[in-house]
Every structure is written in C-alpha cells, then in structure tokens.
N, C-alpha and C. Protein backbone atom coordinates (compact mmCIF):
# COMPACT_ATOMS: atom_id res chain seq x y z
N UNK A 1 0.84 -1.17 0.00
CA UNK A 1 0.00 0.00 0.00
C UNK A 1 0.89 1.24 0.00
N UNK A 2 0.73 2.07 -0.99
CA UNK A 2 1.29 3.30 -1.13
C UNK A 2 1.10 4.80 0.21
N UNK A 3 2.20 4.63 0.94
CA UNK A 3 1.83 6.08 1.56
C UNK A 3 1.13 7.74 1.16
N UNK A 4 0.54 7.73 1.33
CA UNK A 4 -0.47 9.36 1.37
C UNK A 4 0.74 10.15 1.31
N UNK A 5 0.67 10.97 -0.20
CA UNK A 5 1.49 12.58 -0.61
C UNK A 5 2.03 13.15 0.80
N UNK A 6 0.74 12.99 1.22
CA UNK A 6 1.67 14.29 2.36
C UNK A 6 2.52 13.68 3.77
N UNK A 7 2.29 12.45 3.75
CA UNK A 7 3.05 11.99 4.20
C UNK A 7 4.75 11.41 4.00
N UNK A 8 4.53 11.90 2.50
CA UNK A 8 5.97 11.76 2.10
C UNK A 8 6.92 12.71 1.82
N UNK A 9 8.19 12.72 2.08
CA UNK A 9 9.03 13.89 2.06
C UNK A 9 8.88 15.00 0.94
N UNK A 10 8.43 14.21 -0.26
CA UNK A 10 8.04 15.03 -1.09
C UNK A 10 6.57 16.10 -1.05
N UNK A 11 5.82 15.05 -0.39
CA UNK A 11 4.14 15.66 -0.10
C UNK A 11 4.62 16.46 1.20
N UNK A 12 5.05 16.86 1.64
CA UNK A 12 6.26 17.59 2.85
C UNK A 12 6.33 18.39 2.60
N UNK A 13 7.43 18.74 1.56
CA UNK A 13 8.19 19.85 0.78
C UNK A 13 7.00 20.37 -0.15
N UNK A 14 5.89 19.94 -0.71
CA UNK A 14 4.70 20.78 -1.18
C UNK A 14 4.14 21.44 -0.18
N UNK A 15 3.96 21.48 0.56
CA UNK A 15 3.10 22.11 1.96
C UNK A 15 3.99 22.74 2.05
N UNK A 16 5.50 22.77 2.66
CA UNK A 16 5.97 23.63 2.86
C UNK A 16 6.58 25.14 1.45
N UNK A 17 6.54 24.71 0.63
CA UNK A 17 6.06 25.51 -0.46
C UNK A 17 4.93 26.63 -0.55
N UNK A 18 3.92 26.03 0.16
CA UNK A 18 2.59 27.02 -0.07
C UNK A 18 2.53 28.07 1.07
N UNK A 19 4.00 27.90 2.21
CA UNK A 19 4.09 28.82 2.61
C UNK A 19 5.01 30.12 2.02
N UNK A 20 5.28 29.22 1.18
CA UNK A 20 6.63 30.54 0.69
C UNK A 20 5.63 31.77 0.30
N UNK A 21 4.60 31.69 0.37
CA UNK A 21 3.41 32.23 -0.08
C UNK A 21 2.86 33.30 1.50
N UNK A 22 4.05 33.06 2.40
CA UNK A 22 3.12 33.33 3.20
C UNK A 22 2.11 34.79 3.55
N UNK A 23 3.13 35.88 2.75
CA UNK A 23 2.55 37.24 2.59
C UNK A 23 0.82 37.42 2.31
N UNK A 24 0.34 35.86 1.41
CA UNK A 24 -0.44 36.30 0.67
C UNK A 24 -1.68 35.82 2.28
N UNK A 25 -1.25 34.60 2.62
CA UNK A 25 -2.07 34.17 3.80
C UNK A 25 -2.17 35.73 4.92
N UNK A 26 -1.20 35.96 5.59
CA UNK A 26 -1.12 37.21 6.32
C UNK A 26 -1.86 38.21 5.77
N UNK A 27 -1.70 38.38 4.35
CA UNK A 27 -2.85 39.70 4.16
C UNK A 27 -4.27 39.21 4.30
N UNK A 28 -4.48 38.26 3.76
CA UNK A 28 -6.00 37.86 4.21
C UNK A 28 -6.53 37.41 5.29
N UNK A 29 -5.79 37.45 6.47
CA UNK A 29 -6.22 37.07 7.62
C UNK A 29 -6.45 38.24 8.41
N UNK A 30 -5.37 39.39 7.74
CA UNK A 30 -4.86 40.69 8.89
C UNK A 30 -6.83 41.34 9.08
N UNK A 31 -7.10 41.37 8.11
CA UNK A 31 -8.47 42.17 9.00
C UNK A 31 -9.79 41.24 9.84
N UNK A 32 -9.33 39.92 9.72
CA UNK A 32 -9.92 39.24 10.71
C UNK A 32 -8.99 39.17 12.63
N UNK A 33 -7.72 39.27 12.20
CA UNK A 33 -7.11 40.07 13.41
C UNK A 33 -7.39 40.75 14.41
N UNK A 34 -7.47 42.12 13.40
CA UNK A 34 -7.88 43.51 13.38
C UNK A 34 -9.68 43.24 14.27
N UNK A 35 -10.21 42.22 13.64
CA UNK A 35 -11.52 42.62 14.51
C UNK A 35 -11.36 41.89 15.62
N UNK A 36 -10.79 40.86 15.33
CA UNK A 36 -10.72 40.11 16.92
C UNK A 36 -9.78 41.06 17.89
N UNK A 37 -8.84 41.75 17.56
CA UNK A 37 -8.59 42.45 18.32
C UNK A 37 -9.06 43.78 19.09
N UNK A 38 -10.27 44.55 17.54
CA UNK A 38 -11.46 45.39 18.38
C UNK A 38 -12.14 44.81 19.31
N UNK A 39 -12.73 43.30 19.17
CA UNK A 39 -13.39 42.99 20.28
C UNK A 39 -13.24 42.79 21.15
N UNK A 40 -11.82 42.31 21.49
CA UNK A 40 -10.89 41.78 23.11
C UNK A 40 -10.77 43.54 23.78
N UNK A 41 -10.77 44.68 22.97
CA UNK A 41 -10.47 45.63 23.24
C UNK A 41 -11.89 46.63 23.96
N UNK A 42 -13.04 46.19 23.00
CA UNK A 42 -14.47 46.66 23.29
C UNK A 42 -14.89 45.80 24.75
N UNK A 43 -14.48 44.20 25.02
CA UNK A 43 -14.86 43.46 26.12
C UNK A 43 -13.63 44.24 27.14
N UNK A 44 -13.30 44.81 27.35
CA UNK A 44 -12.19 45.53 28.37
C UNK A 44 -13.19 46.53 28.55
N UNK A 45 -13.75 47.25 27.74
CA UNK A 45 -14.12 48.33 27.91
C UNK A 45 -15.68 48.18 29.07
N UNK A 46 -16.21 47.18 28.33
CA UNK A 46 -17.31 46.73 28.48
C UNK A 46 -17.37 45.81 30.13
N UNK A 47 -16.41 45.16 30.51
CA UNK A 47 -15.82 44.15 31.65
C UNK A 47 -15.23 45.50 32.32
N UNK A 48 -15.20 46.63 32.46
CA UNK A 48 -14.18 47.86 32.89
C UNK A 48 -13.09 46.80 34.09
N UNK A 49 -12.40 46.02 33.23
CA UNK A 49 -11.16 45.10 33.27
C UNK A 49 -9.98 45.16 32.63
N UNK A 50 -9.02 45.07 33.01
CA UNK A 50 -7.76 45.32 31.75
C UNK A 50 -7.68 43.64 31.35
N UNK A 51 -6.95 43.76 30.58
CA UNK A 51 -6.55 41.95 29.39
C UNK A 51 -6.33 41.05 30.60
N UNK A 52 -5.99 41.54 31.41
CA UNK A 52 -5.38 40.03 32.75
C UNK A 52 -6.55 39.94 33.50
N UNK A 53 -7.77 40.33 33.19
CA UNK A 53 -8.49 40.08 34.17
C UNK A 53 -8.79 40.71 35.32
N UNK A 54 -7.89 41.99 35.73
CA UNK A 54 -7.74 42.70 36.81
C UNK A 54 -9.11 43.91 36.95
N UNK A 55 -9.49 44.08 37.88
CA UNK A 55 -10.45 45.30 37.91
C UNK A 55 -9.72 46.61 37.81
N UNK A 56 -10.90 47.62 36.72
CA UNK A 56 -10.12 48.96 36.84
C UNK A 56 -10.33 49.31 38.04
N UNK A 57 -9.19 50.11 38.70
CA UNK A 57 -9.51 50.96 40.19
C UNK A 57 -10.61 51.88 39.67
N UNK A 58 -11.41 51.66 41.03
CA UNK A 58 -12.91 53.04 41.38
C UNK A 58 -12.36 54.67 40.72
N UNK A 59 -12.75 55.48 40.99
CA UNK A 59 -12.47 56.81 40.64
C UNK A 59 -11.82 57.14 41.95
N UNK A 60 -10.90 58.21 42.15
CA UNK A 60 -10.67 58.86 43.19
C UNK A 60 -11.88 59.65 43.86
N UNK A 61 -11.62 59.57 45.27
CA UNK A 61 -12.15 60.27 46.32
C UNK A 61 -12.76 61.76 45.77
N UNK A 62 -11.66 62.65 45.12
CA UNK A 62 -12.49 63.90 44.31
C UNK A 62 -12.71 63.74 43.55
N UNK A 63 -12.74 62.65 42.19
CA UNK A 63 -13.03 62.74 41.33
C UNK A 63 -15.04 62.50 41.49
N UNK A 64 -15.14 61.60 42.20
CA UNK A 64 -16.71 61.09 42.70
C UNK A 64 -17.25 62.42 43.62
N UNK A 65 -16.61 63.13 44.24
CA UNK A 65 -16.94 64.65 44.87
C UNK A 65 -17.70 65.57 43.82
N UNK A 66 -16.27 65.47 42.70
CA UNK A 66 -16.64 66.61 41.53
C UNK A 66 -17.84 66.08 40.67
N UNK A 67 -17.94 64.59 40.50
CA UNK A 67 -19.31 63.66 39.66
C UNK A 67 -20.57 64.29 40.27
N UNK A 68 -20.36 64.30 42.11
CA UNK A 68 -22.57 64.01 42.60
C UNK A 68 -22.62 65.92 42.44
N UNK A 69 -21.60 66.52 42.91
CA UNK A 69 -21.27 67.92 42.16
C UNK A 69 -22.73 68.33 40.85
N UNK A 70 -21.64 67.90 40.12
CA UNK A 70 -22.09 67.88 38.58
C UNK A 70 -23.28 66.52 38.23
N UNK A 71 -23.77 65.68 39.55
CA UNK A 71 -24.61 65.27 39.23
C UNK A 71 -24.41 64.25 37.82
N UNK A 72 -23.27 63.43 38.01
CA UNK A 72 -23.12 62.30 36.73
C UNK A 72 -22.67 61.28 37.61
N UNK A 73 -22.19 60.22 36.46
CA UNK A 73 -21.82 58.59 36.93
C UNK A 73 -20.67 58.70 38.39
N UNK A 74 -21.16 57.83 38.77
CA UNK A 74 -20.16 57.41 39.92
C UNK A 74 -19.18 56.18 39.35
N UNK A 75 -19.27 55.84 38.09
CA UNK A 75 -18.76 54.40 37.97
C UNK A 75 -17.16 54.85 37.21
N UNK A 76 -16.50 54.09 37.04
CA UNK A 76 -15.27 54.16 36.31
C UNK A 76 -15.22 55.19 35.05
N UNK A 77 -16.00 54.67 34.49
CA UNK A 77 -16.35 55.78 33.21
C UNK A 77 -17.62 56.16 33.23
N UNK A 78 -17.55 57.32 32.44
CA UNK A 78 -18.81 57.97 32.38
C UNK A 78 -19.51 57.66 30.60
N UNK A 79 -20.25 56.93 30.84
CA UNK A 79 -20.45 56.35 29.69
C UNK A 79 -21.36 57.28 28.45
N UNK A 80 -20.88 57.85 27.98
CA UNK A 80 -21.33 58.66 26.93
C UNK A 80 -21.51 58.13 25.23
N UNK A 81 -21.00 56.76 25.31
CA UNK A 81 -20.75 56.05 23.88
C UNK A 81 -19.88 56.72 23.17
N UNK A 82 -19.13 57.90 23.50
CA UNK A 82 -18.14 58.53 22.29
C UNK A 82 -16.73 57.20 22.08
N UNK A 83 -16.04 56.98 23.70
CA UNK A 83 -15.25 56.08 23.77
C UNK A 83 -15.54 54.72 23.02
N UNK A 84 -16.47 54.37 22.90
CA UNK A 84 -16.69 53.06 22.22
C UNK A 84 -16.88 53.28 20.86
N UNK A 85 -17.39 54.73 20.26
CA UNK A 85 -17.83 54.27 18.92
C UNK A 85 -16.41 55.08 18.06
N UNK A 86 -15.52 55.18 18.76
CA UNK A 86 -14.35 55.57 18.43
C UNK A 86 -13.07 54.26 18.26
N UNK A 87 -13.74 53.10 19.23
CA UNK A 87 -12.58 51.55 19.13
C UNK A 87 -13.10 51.67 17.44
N UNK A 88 -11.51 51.69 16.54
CA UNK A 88 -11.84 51.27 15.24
C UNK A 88 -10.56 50.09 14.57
N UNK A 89 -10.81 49.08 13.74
CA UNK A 89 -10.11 48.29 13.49
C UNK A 89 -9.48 48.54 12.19
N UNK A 90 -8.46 48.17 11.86
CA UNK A 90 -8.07 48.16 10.43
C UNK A 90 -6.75 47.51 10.46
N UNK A 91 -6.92 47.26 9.03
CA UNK A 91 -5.18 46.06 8.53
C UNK A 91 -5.08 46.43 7.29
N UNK A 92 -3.59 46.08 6.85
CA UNK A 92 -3.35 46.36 5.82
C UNK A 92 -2.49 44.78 5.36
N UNK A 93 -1.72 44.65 4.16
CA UNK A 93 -1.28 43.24 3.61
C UNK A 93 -0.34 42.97 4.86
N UNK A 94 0.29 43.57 5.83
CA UNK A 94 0.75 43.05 6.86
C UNK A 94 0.95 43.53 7.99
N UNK A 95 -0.27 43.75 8.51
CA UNK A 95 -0.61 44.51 9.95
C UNK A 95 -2.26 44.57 10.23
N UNK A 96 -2.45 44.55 11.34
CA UNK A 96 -3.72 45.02 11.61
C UNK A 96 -3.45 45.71 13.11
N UNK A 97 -4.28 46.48 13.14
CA UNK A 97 -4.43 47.54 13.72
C UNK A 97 -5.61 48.27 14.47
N UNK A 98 -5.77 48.29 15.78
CA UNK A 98 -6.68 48.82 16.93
C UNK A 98 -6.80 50.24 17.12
N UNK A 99 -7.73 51.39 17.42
CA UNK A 99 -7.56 53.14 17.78
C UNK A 99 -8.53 53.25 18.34
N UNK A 100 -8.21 53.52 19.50
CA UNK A 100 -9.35 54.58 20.63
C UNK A 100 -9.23 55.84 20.53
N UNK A 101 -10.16 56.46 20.90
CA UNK A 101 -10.15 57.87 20.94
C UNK A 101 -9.32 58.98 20.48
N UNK A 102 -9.16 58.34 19.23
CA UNK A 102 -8.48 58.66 17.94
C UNK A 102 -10.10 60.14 17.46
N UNK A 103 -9.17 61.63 17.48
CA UNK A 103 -10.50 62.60 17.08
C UNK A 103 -11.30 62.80 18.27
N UNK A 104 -11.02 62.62 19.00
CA UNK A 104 -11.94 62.80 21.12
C UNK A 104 -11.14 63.91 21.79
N UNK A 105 -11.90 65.21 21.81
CA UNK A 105 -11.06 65.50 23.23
C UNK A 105 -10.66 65.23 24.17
N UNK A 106 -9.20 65.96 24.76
CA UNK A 106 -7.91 65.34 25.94
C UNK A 106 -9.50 65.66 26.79
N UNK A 107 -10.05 65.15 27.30
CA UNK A 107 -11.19 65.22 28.81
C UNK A 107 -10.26 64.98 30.39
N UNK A 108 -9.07 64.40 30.37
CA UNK A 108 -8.46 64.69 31.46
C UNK A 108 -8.62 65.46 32.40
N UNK A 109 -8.31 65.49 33.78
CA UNK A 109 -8.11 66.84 34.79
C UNK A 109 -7.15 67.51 34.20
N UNK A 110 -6.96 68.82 34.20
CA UNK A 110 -6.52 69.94 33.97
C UNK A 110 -4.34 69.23 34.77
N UNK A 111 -4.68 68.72 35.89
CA UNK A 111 -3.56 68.85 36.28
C UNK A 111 -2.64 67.60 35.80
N UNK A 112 -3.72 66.18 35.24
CA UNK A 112 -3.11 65.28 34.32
C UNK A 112 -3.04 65.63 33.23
N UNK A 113 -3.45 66.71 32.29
CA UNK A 113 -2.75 67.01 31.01
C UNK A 113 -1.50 67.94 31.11
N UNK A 114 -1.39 68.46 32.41
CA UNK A 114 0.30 68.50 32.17
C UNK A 114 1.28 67.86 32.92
N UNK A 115 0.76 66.86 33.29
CA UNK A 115 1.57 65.56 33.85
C UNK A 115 1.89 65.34 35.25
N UNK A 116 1.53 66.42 36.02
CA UNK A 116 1.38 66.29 37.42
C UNK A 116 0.35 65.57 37.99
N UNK A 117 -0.45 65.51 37.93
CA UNK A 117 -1.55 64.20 38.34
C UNK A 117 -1.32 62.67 38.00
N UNK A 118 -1.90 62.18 39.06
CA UNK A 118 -1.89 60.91 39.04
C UNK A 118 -3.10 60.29 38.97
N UNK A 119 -3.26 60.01 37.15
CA UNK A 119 -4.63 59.14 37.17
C UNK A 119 -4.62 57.64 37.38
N UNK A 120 -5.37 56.53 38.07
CA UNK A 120 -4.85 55.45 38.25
C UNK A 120 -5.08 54.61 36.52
N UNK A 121 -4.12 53.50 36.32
CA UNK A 121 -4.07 53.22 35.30
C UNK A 121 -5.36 52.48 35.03
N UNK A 122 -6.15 52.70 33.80
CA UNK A 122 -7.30 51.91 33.40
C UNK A 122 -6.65 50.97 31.76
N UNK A 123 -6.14 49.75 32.22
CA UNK A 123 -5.46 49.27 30.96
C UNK A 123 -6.59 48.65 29.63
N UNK A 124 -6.86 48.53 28.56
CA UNK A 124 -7.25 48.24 27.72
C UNK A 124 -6.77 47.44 26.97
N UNK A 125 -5.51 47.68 26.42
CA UNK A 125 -4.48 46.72 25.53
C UNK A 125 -3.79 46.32 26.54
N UNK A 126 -2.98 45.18 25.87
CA UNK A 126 -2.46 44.30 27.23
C UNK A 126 -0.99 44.79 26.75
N UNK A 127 -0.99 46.48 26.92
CA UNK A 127 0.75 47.14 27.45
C UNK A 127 0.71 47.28 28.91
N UNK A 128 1.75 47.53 29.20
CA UNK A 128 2.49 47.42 30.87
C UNK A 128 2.69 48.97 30.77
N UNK A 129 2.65 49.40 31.96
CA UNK A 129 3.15 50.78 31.85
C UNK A 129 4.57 51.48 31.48
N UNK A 130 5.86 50.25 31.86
CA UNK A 130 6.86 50.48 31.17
C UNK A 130 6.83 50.30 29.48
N UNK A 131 5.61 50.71 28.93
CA UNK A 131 5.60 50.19 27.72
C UNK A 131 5.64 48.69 26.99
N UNK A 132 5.63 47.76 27.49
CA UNK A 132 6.27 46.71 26.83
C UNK A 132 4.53 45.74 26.74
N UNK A 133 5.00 45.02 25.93
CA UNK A 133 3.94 44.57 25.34
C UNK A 133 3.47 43.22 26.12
N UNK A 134 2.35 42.68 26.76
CA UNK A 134 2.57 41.25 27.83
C UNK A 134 1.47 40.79 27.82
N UNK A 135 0.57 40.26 26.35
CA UNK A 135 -0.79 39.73 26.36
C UNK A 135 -0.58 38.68 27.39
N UNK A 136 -1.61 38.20 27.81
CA UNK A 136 -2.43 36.80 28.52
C UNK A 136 -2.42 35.75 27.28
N UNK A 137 -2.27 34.84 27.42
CA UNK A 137 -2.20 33.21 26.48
C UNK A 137 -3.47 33.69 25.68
N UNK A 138 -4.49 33.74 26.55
CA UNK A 138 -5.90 33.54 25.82
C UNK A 138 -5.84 34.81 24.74
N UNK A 139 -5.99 36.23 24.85
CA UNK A 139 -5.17 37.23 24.37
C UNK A 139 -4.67 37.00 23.00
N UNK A 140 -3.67 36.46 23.29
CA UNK A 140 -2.64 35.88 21.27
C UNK A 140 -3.67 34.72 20.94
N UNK A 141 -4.13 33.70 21.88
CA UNK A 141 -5.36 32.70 21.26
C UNK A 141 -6.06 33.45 20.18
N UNK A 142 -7.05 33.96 20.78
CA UNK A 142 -8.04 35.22 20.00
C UNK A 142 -7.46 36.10 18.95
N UNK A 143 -6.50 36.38 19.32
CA UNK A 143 -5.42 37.41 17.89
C UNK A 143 -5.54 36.40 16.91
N UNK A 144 -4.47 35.49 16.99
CA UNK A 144 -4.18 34.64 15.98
C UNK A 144 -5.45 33.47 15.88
N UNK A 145 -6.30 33.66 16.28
CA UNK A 145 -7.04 32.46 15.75
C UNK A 145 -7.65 32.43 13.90
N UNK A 146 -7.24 33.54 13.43
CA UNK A 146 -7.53 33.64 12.38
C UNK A 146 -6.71 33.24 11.01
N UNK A 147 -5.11 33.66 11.57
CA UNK A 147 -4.25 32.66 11.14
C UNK A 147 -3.52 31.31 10.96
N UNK A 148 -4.11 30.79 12.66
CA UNK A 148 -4.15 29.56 12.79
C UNK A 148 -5.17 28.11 12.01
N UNK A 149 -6.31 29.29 11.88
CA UNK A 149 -7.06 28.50 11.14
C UNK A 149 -6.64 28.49 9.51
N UNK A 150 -5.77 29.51 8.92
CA UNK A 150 -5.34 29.41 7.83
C UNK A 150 -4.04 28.39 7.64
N UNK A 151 -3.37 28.46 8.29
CA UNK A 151 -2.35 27.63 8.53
C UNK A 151 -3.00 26.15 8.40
N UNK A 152 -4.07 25.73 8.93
CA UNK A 152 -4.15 24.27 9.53
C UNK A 152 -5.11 24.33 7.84
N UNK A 153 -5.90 24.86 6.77
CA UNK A 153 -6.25 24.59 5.77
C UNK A 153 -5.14 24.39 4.92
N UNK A 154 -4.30 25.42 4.91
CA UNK A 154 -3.07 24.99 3.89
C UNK A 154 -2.55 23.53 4.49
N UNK A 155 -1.98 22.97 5.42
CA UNK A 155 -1.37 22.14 5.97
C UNK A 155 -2.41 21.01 5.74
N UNK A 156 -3.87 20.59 5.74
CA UNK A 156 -4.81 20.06 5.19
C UNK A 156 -5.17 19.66 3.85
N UNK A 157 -4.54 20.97 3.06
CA UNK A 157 -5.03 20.61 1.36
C UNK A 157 -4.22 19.73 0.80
C-alpha cells in the first residue's frame, strides 16, 4: 500500500512551499485580526477590566466629589458612547491595527494634562506601563485564531 502525498518527504516539501506564499495568507487574515482584536479591546471596555483580568480601580475620592457635584456617573467611566464608537479596526497586507479615541477631546483633569496628576491606570491593551507589550495566552489565542485557522487549511489541502 502506497503512503499518502503528504506523508511523504516530497508531499512535505509541497506544503511547505505554499508557505513561501506566506505574505499572501497574512494579508487575508490581517483584518480578521484587526476585529478580533477590536473585540478583546471593546470586552475591556465593556468588563471595565484590563486583558489580565484585573479590575479597573474606582475613581478617586475627588473625582466622585466633583461627579454628585455635577450630578453624573459614579462608575469608572462615564459612559457617553463617544469612547466606544471611536474603538476602530483596520489592517493592511501586513498589519492590523486597533484606535481609541483617535478625534476625542484630551477630557483629562486639567492637572493630568500637564503631567502632574496621578490618574490610576485603566489598561485596555495588554501594554504594561513600562511600555512593553505582555498579552495573557488567551489574548494571542483570540489574535491569531484567524491565522491559525489558515495555517491548519493549507497544511490540510
């Protein structure tokens, strides 16, 4: 009985061929990325959780003073829908790409837009405050599940 193509070094070296291709897979996956990554980004917003699961801290002590004040939310955010209908996705043949409040006014306190205040961190993307980049497993799961599933069709055909 004859072994199955792809089980042979040669049926091997064809599969691995159809990656030499791989630019073309990456561009067609990047805006399925791109949305899975709006949505991990909209469920943060929505969970008012950062990527690890952590709760955003409450508002400060004056900040909830200056809210019953002015008579608005007591909650983390003040939910106006501008922040959400501003999460926008996009990719290009090799990238995809997440933007919040991209076109929103700085709404900050006066004394955090010139850097003396201390607002507590409300994370969204899974950056660290030293900048560096530190998704959760599940996180790159959800990113890449769109390429993974391309991968395992080529590796299939």
């Amino acid at each position: 009985m004859a072994e199955r193509p792809s089980r042979t070094l040669d049926g091997v070296i064809r599969k691995l061929d159809q990656f030499a291709n791989a630019k073309q897979i990456i561009a067609a996956v990047a805006p399925d990325v791109a949305r899975n990554a709006r949505g991990l980004t909209i469920e943060t917003f929505s969970n008012q959780a950062d990527p690890w699961g952590g709760q955003w801290p409450p508002p400060q002590p004056s900040t909830l003073k200056q809210r019953k004040v002015a008579k608005t939310s007591q909650s983390a955010l003040i939910d106006t829908g501008a922040m959400f209908a501003s999460i926008r996705d996009s990719s290009t043949a090799d990238s995809a790409t997440v933007t919040v409040g991209e076109g929103l006014p700085d709404v900050r306190a006066p004394a955090n837009q010139s850097g003396h205040g201390k607002v507590p961190r409300r994370a969204f993307l899974p950056v660290l405050e030293n900048g560096d980049v530190d998704p959760p497993q599940s996180y790159i799961d959800r990113l890449l599940a769109p390429l993974n599933a391309a991968i395992r069709k080529v590796l299939n055909q």
